[in-house]
Protein backbone atom coordinates (compact mmCIF):
# COMPACT_ATOMS: atom_id res chain seq x y z
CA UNK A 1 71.65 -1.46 5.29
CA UNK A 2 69.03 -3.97 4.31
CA UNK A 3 66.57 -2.05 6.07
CA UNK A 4 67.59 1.29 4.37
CA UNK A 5 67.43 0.03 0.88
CA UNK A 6 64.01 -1.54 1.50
CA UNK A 7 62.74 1.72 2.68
CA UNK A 8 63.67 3.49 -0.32
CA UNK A 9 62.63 0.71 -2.67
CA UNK A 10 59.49 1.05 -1.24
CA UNK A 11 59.29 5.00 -1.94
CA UNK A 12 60.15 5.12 -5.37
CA UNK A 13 57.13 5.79 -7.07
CA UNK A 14 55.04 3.58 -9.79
CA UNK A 15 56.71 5.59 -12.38
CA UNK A 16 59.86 5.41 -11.03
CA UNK A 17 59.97 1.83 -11.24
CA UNK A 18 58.34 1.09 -14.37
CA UNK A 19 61.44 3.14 -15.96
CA UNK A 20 63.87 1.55 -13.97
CA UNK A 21 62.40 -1.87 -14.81
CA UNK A 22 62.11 -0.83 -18.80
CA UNK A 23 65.92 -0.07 -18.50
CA UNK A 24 67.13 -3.19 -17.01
CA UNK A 25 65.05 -5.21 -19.52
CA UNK A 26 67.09 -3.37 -21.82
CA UNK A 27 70.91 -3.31 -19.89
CA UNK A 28 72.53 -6.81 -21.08
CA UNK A 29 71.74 -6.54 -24.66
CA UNK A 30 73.34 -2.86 -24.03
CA UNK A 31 76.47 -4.30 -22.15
CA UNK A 32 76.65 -6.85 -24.78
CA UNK A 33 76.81 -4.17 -28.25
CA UNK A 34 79.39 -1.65 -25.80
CA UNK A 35 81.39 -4.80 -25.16
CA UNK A 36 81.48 -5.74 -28.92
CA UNK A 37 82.23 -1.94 -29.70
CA UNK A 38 85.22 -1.77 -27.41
CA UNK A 39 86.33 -4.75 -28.23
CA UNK A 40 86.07 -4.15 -32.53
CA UNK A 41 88.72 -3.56 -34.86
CA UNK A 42 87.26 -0.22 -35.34
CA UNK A 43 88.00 3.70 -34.45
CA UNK A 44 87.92 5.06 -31.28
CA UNK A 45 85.89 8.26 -32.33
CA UNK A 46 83.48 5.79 -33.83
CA UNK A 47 83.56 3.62 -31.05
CA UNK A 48 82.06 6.68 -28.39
CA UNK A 49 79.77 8.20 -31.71
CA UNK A 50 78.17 4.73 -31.15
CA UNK A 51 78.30 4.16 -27.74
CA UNK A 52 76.57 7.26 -26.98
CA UNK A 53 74.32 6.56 -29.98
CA UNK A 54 73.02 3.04 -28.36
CA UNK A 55 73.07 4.34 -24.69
CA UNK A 56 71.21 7.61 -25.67
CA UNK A 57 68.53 4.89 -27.94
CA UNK A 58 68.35 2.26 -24.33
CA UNK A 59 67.73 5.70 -22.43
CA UNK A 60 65.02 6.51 -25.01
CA UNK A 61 63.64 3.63 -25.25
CA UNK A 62 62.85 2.89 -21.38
CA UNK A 63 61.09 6.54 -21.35
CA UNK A 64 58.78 5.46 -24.14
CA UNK A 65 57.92 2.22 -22.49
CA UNK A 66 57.31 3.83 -18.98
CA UNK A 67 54.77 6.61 -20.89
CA UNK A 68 52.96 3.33 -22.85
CA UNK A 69 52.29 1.59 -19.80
CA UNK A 70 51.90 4.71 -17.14
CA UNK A 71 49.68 7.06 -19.46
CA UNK A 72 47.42 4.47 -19.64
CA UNK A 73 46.88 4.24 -15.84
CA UNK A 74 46.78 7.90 -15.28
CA UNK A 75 44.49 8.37 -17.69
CA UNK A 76 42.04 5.55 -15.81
CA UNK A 77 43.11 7.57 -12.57
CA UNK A 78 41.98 10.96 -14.03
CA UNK A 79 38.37 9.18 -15.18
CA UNK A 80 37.53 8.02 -11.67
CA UNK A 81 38.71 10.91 -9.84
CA UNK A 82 35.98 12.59 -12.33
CA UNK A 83 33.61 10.01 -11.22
CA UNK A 84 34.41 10.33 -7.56
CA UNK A 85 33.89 14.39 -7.94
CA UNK A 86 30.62 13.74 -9.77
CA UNK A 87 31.16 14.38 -13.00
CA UNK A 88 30.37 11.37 -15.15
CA UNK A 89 30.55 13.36 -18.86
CA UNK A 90 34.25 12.41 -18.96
CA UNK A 91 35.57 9.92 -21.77
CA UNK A 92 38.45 7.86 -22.73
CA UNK A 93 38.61 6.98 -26.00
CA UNK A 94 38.34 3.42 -26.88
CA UNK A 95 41.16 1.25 -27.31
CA UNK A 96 41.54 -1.99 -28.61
CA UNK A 97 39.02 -4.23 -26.71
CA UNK A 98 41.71 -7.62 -27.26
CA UNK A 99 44.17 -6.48 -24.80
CA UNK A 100 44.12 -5.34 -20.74
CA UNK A 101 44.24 -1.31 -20.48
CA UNK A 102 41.42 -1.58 -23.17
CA UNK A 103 39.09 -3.64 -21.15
CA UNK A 104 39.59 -1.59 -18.39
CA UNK A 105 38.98 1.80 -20.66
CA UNK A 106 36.11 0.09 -21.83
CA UNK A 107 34.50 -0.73 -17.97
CA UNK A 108 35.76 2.89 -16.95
CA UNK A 109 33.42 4.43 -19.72
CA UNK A 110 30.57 2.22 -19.26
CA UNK A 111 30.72 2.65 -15.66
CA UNK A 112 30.42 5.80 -16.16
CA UNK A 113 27.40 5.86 -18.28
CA UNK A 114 25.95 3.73 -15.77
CA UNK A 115 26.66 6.72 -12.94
CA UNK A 116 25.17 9.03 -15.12
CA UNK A 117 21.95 7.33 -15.83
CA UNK A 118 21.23 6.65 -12.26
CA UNK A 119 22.32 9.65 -10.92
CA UNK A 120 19.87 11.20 -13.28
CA UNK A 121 16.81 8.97 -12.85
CA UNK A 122 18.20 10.06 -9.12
CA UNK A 123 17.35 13.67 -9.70
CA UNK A 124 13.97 13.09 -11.54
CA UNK A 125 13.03 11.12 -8.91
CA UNK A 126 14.03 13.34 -6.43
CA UNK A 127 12.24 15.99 -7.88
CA UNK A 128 9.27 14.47 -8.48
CA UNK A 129 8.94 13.46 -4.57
CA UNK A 130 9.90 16.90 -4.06
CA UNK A 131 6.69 18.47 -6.21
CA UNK A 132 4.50 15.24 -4.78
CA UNK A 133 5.40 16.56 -0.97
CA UNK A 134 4.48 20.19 -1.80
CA UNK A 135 1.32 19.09 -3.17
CA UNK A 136 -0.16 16.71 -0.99
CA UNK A 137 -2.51 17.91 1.50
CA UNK A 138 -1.56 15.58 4.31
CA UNK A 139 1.27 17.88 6.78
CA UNK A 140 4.42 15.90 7.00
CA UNK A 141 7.61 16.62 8.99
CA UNK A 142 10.85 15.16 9.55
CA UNK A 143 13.01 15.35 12.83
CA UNK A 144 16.63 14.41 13.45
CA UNK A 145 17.08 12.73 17.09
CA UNK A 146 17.82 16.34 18.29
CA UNK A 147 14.11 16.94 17.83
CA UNK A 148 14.91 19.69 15.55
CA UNK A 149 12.94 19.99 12.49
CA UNK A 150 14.77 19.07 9.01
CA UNK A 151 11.49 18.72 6.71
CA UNK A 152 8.19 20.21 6.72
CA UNK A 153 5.97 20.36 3.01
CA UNK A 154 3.06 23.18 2.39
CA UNK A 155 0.84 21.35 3.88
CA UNK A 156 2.77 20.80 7.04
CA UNK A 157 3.32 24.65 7.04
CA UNK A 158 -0.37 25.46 6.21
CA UNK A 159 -1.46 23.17 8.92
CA UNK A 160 0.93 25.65 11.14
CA UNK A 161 -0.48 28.87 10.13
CA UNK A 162 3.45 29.46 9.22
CA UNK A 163 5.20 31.01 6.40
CA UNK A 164 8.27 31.79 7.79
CA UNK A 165 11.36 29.28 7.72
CA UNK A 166 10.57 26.65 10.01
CA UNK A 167 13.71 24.44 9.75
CA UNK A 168 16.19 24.33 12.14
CA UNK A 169 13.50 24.92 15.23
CA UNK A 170 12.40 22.49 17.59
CA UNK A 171 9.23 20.65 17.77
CA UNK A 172 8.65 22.18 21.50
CA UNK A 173 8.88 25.24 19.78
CA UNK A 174 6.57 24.37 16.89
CA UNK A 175 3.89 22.53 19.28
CA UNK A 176 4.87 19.17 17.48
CA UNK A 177 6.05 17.40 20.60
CA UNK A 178 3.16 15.38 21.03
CA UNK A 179 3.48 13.99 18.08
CA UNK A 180 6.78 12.19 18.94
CA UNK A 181 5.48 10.53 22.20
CA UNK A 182 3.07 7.94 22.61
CA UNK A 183 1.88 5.74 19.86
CA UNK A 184 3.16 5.44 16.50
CA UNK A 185 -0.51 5.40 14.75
CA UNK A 186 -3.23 6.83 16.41
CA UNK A 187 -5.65 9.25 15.80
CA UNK A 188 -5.61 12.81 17.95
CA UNK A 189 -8.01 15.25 19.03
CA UNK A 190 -5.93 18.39 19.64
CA UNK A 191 -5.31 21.94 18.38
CA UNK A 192 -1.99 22.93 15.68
CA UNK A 193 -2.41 26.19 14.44
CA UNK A 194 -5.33 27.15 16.51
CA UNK A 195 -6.86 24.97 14.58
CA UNK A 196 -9.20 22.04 16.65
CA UNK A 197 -9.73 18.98 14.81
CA UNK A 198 -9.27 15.37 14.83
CA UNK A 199 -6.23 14.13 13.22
CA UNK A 200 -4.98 10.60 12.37
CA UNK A 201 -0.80 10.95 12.96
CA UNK A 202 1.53 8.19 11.55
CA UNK A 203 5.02 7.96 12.50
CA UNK A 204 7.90 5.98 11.20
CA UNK A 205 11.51 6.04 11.40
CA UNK A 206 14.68 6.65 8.72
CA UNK A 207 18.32 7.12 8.77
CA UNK A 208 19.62 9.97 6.80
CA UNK A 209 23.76 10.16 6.65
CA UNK A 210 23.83 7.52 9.30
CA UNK A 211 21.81 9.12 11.82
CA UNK A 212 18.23 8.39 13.00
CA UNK A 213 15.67 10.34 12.17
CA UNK A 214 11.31 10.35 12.63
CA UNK A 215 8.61 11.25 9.71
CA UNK A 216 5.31 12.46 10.98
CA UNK A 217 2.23 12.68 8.65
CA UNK A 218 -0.57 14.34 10.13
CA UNK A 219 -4.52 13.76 7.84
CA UNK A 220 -6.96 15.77 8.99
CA UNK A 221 -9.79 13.15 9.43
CA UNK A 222 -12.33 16.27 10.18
CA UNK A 223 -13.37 17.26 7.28
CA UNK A 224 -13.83 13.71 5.80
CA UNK A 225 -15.88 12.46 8.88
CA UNK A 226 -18.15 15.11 8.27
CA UNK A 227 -18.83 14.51 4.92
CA UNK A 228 -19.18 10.92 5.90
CA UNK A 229 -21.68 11.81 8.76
CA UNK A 230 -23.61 14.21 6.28
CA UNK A 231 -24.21 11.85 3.69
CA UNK A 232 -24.87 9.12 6.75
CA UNK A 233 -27.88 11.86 7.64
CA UNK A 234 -28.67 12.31 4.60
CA UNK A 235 -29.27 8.81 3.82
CA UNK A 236 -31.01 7.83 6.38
CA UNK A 237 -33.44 10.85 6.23
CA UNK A 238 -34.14 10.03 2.56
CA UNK A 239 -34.87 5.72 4.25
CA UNK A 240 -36.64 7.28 6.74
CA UNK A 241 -39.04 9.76 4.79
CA UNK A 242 -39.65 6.94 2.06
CA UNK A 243 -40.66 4.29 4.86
CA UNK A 244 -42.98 7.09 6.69
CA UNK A 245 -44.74 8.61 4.01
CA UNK A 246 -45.67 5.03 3.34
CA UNK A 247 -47.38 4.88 5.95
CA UNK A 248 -48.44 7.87 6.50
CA UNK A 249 -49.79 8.30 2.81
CA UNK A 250 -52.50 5.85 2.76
CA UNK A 251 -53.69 6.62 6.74
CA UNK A 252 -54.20 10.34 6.08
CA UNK A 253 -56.08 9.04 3.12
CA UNK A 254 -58.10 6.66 4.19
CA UNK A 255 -58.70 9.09 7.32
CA UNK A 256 -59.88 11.42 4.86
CA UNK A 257 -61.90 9.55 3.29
CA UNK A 258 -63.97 7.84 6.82
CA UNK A 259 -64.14 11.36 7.71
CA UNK A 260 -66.23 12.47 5.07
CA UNK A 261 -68.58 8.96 5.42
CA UNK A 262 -68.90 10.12 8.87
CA UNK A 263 -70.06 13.87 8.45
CA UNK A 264 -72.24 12.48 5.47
CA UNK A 265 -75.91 12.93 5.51
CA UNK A 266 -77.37 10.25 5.38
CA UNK A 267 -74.65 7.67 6.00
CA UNK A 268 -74.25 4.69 2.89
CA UNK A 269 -75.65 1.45 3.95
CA UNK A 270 -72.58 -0.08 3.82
CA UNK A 271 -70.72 2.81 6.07
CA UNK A 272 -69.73 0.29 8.88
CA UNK A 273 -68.18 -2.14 6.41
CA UNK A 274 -66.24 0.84 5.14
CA UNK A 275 -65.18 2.04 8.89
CA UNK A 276 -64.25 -1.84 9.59
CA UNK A 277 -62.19 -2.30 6.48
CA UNK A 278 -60.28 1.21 6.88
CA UNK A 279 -59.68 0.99 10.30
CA UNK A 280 -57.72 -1.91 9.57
CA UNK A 281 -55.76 -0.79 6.92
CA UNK A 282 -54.72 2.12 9.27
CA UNK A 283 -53.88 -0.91 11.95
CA UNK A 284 -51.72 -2.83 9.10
CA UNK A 285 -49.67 0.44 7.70
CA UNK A 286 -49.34 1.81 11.31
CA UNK A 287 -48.00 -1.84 12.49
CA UNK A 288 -45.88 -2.14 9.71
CA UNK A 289 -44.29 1.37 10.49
CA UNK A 290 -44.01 -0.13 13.97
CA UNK A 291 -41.76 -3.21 12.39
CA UNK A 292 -39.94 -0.37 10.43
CA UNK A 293 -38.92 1.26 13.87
CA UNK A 294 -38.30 -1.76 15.78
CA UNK A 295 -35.87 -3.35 12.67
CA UNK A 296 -33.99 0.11 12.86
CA UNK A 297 -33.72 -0.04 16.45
CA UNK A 298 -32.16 -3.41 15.93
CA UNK A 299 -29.64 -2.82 12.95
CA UNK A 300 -28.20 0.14 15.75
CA UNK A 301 -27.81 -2.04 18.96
CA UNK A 302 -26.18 -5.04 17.28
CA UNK A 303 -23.98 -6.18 20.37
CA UNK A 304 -20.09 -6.52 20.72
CA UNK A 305 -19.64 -10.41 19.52
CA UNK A 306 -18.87 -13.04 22.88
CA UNK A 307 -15.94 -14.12 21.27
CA UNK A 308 -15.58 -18.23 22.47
CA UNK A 309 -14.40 -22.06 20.21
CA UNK A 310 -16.81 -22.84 18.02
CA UNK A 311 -16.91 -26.05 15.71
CA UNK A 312 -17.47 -24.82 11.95
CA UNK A 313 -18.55 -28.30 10.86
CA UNK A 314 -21.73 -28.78 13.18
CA UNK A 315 -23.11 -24.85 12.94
CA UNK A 316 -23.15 -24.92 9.23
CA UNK A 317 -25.17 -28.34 9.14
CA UNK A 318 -27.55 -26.98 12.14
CA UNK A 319 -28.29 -23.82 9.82
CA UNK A 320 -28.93 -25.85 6.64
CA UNK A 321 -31.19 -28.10 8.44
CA UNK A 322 -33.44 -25.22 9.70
CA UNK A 323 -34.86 -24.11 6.07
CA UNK A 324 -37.66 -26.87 5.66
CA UNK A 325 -38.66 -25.65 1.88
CA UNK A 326 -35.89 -26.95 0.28
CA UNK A 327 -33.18 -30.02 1.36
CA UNK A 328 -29.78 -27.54 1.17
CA UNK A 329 -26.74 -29.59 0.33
CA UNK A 330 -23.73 -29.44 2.69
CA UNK A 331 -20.12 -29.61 1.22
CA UNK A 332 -18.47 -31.09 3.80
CA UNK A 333 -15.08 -29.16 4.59
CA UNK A 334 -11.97 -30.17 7.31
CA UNK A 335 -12.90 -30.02 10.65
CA UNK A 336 -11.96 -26.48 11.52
CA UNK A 337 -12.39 -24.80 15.25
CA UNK A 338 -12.26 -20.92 15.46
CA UNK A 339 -13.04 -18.05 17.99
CA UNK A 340 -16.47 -16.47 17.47
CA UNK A 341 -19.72 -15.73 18.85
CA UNK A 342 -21.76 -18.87 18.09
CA UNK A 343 -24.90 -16.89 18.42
CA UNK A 344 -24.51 -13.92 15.67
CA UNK A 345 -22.45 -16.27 12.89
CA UNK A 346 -25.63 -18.56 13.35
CA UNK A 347 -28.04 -15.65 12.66
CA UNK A 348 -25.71 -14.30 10.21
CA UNK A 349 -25.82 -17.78 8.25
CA UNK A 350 -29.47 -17.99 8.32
CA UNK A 351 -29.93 -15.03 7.04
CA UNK A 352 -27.56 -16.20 3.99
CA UNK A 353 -29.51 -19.77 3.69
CA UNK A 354 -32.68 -17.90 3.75
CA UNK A 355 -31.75 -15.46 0.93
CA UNK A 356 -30.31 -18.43 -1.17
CA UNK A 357 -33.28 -20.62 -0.43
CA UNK A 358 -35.49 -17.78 -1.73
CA UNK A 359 -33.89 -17.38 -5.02
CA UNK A 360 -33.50 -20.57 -5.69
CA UNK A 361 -36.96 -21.80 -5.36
CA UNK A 362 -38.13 -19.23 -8.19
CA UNK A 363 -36.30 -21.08 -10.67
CA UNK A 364 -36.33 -24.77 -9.24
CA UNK A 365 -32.67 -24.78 -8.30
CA UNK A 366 -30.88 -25.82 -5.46
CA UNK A 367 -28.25 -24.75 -2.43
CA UNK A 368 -25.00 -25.75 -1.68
CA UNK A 369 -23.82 -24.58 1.28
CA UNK A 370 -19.41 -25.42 2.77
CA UNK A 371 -16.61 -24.10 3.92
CA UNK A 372 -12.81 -24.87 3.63
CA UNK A 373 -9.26 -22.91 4.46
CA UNK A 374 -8.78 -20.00 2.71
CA UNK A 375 -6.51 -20.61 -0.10
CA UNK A 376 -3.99 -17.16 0.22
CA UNK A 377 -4.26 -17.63 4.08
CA UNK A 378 -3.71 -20.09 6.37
CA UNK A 379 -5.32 -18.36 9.25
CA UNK A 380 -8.44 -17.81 7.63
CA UNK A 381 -12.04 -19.36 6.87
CA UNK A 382 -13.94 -19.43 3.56
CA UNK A 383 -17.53 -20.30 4.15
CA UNK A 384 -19.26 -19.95 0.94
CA UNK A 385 -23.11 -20.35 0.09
CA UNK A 386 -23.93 -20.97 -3.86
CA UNK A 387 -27.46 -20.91 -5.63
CA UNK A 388 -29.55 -21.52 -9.05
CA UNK A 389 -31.44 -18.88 -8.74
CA UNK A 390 -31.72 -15.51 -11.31
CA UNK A 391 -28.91 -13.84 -9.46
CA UNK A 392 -28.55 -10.25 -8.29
CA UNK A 393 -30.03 -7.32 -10.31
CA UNK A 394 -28.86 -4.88 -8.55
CA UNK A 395 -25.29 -5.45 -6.31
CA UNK A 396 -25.31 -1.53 -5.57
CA UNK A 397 -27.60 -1.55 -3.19
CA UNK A 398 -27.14 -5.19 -1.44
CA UNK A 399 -26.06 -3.24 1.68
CA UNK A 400 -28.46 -0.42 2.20
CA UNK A 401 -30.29 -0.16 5.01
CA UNK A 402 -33.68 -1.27 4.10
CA UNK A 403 -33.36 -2.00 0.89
CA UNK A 404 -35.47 -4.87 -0.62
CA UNK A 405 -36.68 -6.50 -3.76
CA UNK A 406 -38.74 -8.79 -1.31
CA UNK A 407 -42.25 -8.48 -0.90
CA UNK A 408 -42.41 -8.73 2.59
CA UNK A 409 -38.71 -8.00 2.81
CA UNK A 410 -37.19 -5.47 6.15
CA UNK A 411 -34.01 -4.72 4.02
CA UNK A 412 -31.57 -5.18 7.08
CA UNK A 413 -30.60 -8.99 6.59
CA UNK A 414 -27.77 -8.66 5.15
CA UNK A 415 -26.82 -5.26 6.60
CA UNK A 416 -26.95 -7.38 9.93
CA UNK A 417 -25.08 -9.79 8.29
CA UNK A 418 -22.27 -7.89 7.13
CA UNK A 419 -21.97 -5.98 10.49
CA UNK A 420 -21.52 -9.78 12.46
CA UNK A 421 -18.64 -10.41 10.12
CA UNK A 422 -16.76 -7.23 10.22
CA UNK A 423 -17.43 -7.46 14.49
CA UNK A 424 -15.88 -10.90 14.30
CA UNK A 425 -12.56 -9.35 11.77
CA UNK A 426 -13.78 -10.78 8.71
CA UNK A 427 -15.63 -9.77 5.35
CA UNK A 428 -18.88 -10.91 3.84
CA UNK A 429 -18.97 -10.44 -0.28
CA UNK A 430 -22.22 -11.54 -2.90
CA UNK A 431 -21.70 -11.76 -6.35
CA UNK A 432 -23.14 -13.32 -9.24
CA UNK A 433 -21.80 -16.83 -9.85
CA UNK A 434 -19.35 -16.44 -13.64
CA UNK A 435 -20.36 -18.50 -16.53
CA UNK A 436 -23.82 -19.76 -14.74
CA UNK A 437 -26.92 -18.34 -13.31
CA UNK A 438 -26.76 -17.61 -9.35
CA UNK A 439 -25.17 -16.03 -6.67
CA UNK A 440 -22.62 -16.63 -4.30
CA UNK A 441 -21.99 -15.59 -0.97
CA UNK A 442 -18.52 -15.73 0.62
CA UNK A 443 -18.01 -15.26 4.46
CA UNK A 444 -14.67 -14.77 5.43
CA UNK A 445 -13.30 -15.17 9.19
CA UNK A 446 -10.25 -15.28 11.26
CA UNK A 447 -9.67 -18.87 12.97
CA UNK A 448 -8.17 -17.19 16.10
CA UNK A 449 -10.23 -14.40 17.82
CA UNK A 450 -11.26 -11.04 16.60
């Protein structure tokens, strides 16, 4: 019987009780007016008019108290199954904020205001990643772990030669199978489309409703390396024409010009000075063009780095030692030990020291040439080179291929430079020096290995 009465307890419903529980708040002091009613010196007829009266009133009353704490509730219930269908426009109307069911109004409506707003900036963003997709040129696709296709932009469809729908196929079926074997990032020489090319494909992983899923983005890298290797041509054409013609400029002049004391009739006095002092000039512009070849030969065979420890500290004191013209000042940094080829970061640093020395002596400055950890990295070396002298004019061209303000400059120092640093992993800036006259050089290398 226990068992029985528990069970139904427990099915009455909220409203149920709440009415049941308003009532028997309200039972003794109704017991205690019928008893005083029964027991009166009054009628009978008046006794039932108001017996009926206050048991008709208690009924009353335990309605109205179930609706003022139930309506309350359902109308909390109706707001979040609103929210929970997606519909966030629906309002309670505020309620006194010093009690309970208006605090929780108040959360209700703010909640969701906040569901709105989000689920709006949702959308926008949405769409804007939708219009950024359709307009990039790069192809991308998406693939569940079925291998079936669940994304693809324009460009992915251009790249293709597909209008049609292409969702729902496979990437056997699309050609795109390659690009889910093998290495995440590499770049590809193969044919989609019909179209051969050289393509760089990236490929990362995402989970969409819990299940995994692969994004491919395919760049078509031919078009840019052949800009790149046209404007490489056309560069070095333009280096190469200036350096030959001069040369060639003064020898077919001065070629000219024995020629016609040779055919002359009767020769000057003076004709074999003339011969002697042209001949060399020819010798001097035709060596020089020989320099010219051999330093471009050079900048174009610079050999993989012979990666092995090397001792910072006693290389950068060697290399300030070896400029004689002026005594360059070493900043003594931590004893530091790295992996590089001792060889090339020598002739890379000479060529720094040299450049610095250079400037510096036009003005009567000095060098200061140390090293020390990098400050953002831990695994990395800061070798710097500082000087008084005017400072660059011109920091567009630092790195051209012979390019030189020098007299007697080839124009591949620091071209050679730069290439032994990015060999070894690192980076080699100039700059001029802020709030003083000078320049700076920073090299910047890996400890461990490249």
């Amino acid at each position: 019987m226990t068992t029985a009465r528990s069970t139904v307890g427990f099915r009455l419903s909220y409203d149920t009780k709440t009415l049941l529980l308003a009532l028997a708040a309200g039972l003794p002091a109704l017991i205690v007016a019928l008893a005083l009613i029964w027991t009166g010196d009054i009628g009978t007829r008046v006794q039932w008019t108001l017996s009926v009266g206050i048991t008709a009133g208690w009924v009353v009353a335990g309605f109205i108290a179930r609706d003022q704490i139930v309506r309350p509730l359902h109308t909390v219930a109706n707001m979040l199954s609103a929210l929970h269908e997606g519909d966030y426009s629906i309002r309670a109307r505020p309620a006194r904020e010093d009690d309970a069911i208006g605090l929780i109004i108040q959360e209700v409506n703010d909640l969701g205001e906040t569901l709105r707003k989000q689920r709006l900036d949702a959308v926008e963003a949405t769409a804007l990643l939708s219009k950024v997709m359709q307009e990039i040129e790069v192809a991308v696709f998406a693939f569940d772990g079925d291998r079936t296709l669940k994304l693809v932009n324009r460009g992915g469809k251009k790249l293709l030669g597909r209008e049609d729908d292409l969702l729902g196929k496979s990437a056997a079926e699309l050609g795109l199978s390659i690009c889910l074997d093998g290495g995440a990032h590499r770049v590809m020489d193969t044919s989609f489309g019909g179209q051969m090319g050289r393509w760089e494909l990236r490929r990362s992983s995402f989970r969409e409703g819990g299940l995994p899923h692969q994004l491919i983005v395919l760049s078509d890298l031919t078009r840019a390396l052949r800009q790149e290797e046209r404007q490489a041509w056309q560069r070095l054409v333009q280096v190469l024409r200036h350096e030959i013609n001069n040369s060639l400029a003064p020898i077919q002049s001065l070629a000219g010009t024995l020629k016609r004391i040779l055919t002359r009739k009767p020769r000057p006095s003076d004709w074999e000075d003339d011969l002697e002092r042209g001949l060399s000039i020819i010798a001097d512009r035709s060596s020089a063009l020989g320099r010219f070849m051999a330093s471009y030969t050079r900048l174009t065979r610079l050999p993989a780095p012979r990666i092995a420890p090397l001792e910072i500290g006693p290389l950068v004191r060697r290399v300030a030692a070896l400029d004689t013209r002026l005594d360059v000042q070493v900043v003594e940094g931590p004893p530091i030990r790295l992996g590089a080829d001792g060889d090339q970061l020598e002739q890379l640093l000479i060529n720094l020291v040299r450049n610095a020395v250079d400037a510096a002596l036009e003005t009567g400055g000095g060098v200061r040439v140390g090293w020390e950890q990098a400050e953002t990295d831990d695994d990395h070396l800061d070798v710097w080179i500082e000087d008084d002298g005017p400072g660059i004019s011109n920091t567009e061209n630092l790195f051209v291929p012979f390019f030189t303000t020098k007299p007697r400059g080839s124009g591949i120092g620091l071209v050679l430079s730069r290439q032994i640093a990015e060999a070894h992993g690192g980076t080699l800036t100039l700059e001029n020096r802020t709030g003083t006259r000078g320049c700076e050089a920073h090299l910047r290398l890996p400890l461990k290995a490249a």
